[in-house]
C-alpha atoms as a PDB file:
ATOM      1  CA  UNK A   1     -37.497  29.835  36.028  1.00  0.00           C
ATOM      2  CA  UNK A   2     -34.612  27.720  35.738  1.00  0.00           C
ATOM      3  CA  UNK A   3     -34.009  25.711  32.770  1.00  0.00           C
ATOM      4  CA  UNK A   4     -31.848  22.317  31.799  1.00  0.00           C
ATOM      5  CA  UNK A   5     -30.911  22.380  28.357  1.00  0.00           C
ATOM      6  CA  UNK A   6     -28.582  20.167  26.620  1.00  0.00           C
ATOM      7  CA  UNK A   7     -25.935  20.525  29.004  1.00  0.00           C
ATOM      8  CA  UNK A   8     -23.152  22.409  27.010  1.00  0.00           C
ATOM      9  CA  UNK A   9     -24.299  26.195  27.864  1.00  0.00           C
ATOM     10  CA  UNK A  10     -24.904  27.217  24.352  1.00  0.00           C
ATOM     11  CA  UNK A  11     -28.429  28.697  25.636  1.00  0.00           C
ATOM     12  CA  UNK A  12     -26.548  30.709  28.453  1.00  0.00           C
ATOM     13  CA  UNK A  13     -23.632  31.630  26.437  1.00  0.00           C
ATOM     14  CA  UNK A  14     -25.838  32.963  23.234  1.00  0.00           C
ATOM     15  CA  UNK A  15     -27.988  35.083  25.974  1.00  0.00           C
ATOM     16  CA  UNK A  16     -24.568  36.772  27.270  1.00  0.00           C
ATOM     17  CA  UNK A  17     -23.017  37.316  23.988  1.00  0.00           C
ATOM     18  CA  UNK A  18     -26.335  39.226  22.747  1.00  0.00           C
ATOM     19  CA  UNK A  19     -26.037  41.675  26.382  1.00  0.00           C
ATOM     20  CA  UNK A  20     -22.597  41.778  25.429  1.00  0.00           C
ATOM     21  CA  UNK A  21     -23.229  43.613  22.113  1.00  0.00           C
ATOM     22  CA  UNK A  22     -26.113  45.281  23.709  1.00  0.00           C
ATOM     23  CA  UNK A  23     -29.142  43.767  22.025  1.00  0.00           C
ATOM     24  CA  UNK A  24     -31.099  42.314  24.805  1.00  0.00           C
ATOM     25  CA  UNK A  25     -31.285  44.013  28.090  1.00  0.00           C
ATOM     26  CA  UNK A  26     -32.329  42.684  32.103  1.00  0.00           C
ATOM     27  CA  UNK A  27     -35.810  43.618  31.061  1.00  0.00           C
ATOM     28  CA  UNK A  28     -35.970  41.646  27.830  1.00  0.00           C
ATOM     29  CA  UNK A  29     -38.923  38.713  28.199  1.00  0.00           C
ATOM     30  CA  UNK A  30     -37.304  35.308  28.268  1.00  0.00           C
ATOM     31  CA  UNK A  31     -39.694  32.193  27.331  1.00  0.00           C
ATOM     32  CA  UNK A  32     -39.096  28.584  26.683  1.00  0.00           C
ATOM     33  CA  UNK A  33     -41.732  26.005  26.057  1.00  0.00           C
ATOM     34  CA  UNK A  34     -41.332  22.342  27.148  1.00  0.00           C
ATOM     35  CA  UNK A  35     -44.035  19.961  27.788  1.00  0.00           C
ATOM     36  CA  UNK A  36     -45.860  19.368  30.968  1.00  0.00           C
ATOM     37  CA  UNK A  37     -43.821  16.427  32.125  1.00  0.00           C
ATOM     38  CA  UNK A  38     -40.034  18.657  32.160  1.00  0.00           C
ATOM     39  CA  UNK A  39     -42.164  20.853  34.852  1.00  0.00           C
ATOM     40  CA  UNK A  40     -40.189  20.438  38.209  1.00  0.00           C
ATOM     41  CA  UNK A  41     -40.735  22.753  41.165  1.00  0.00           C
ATOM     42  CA  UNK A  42     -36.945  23.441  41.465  1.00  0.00           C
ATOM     43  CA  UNK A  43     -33.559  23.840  39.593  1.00  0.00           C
ATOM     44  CA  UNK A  44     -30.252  24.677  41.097  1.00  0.00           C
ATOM     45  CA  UNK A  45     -29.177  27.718  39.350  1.00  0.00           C
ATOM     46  CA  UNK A  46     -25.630  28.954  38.765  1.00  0.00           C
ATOM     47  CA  UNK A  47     -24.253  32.637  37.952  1.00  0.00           C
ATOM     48  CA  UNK A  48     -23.859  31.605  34.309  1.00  0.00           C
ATOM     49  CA  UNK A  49     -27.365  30.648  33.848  1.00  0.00           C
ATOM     50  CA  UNK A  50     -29.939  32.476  32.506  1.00  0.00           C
ATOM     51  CA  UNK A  51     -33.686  32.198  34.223  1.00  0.00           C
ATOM     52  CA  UNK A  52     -36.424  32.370  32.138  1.00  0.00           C
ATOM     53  CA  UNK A  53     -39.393  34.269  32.705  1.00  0.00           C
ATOM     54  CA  UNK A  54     -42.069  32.925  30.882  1.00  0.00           C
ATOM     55  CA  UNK A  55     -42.691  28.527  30.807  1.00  0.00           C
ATOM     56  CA  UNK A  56     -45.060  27.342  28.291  1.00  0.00           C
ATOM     57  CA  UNK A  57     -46.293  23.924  28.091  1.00  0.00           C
ATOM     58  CA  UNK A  58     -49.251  22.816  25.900  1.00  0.00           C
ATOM     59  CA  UNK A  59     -51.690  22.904  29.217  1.00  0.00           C
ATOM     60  CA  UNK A  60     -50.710  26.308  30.887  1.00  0.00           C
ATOM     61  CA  UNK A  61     -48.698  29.264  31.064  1.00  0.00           C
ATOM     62  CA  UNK A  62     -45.906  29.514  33.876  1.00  0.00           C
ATOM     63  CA  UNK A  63     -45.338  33.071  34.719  1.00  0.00           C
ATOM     64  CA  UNK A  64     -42.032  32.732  37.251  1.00  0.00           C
ATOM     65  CA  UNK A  65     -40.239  34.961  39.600  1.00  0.00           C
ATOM     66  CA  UNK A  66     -37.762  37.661  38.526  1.00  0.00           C
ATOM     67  CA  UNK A  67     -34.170  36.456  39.164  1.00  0.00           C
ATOM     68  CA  UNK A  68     -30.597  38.120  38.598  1.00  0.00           C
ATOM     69  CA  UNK A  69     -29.435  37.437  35.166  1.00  0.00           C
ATOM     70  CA  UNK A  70     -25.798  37.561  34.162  1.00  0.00           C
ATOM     71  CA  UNK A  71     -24.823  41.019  32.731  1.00  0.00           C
ATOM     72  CA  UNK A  72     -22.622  39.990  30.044  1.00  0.00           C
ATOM     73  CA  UNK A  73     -20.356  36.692  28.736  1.00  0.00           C
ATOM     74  CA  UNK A  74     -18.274  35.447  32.474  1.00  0.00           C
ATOM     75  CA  UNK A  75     -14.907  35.158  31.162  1.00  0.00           C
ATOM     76  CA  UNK A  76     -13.945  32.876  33.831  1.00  0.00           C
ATOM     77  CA  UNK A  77     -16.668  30.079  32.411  1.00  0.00           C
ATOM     78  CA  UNK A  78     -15.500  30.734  28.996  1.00  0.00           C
ATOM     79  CA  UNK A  79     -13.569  27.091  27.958  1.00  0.00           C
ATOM     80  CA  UNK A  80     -10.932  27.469  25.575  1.00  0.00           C
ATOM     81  CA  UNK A  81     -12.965  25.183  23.613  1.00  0.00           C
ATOM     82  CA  UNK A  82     -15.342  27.479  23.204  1.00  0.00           C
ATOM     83  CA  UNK A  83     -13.645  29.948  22.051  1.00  0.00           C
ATOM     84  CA  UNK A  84     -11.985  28.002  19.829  1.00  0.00           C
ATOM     85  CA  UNK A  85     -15.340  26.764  18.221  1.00  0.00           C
ATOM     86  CA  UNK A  86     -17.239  30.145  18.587  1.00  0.00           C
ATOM     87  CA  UNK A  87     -15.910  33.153  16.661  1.00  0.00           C
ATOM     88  CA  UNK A  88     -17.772  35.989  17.989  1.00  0.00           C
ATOM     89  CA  UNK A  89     -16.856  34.707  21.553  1.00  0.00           C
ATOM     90  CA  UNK A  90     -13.023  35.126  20.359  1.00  0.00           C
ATOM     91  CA  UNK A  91     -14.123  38.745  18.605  1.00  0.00           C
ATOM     92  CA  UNK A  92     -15.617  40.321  22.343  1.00  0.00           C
ATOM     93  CA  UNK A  93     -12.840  38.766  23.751  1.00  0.00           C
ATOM     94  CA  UNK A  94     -10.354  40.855  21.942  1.00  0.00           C
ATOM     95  CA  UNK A  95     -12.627  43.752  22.442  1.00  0.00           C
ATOM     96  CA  UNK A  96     -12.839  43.456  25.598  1.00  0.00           C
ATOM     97  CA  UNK A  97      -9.120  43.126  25.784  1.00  0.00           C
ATOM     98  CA  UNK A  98      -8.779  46.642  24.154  1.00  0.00           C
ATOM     99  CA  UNK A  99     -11.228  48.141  26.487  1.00  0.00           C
ATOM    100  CA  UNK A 100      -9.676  47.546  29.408  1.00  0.00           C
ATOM    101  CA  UNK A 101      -6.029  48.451  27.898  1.00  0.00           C
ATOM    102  CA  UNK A 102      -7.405  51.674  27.585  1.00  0.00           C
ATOM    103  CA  UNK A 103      -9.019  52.240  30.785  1.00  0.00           C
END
């Protein structure tokens, strides 16, 4: 269940900020709907990206395999853009700063 989206990772990056805070777990249902013609057999997936578990076009359901997800935001993928434009990115960030200063 790979998915293209606008090509900014706003999708991925929203999905890792809510396992951050501990909203949404490994077992939370992810769907998308598209329409019949975005269908492809295959998309290269990164580490960043977030599979999706449920595809629903307005002909059919898509139930697709289970694949890793990320745990939590990847630092290392984090632009400084983004955390310039995104506050709660720059708010884990710090706490995430503290957490390991204390460990």
């Amino acid at each position: 269940g790979g998915r293209i989206g606008k090509g900014h990772g706003y999708s991925d990056i929203e999905y890792a900020i809510l396992r951050e805070v501990g909203v949404i777990s490994d077992e939370t249902p992810l769907a998308t709907t598209v329409h019949d013609l975005q269908v492809v057999p295959y998309i290269p997936i990164q580490e960043n990206d977030v599979p999706i578990d449920i595809i629903v076009t307005p002909t059919r359901v898509i139930r697709c395999p289970k694949r890793p997800r990320p745990k939590g935001v990847i630092w290392s993928m984090v632009s400084g853009e983004m955390l310039k434009s995104i506050s709660i990115l720059r708010d884990l960030k710090k706490v995430n700063r503290k957490s390991h200063e204390k460990n």
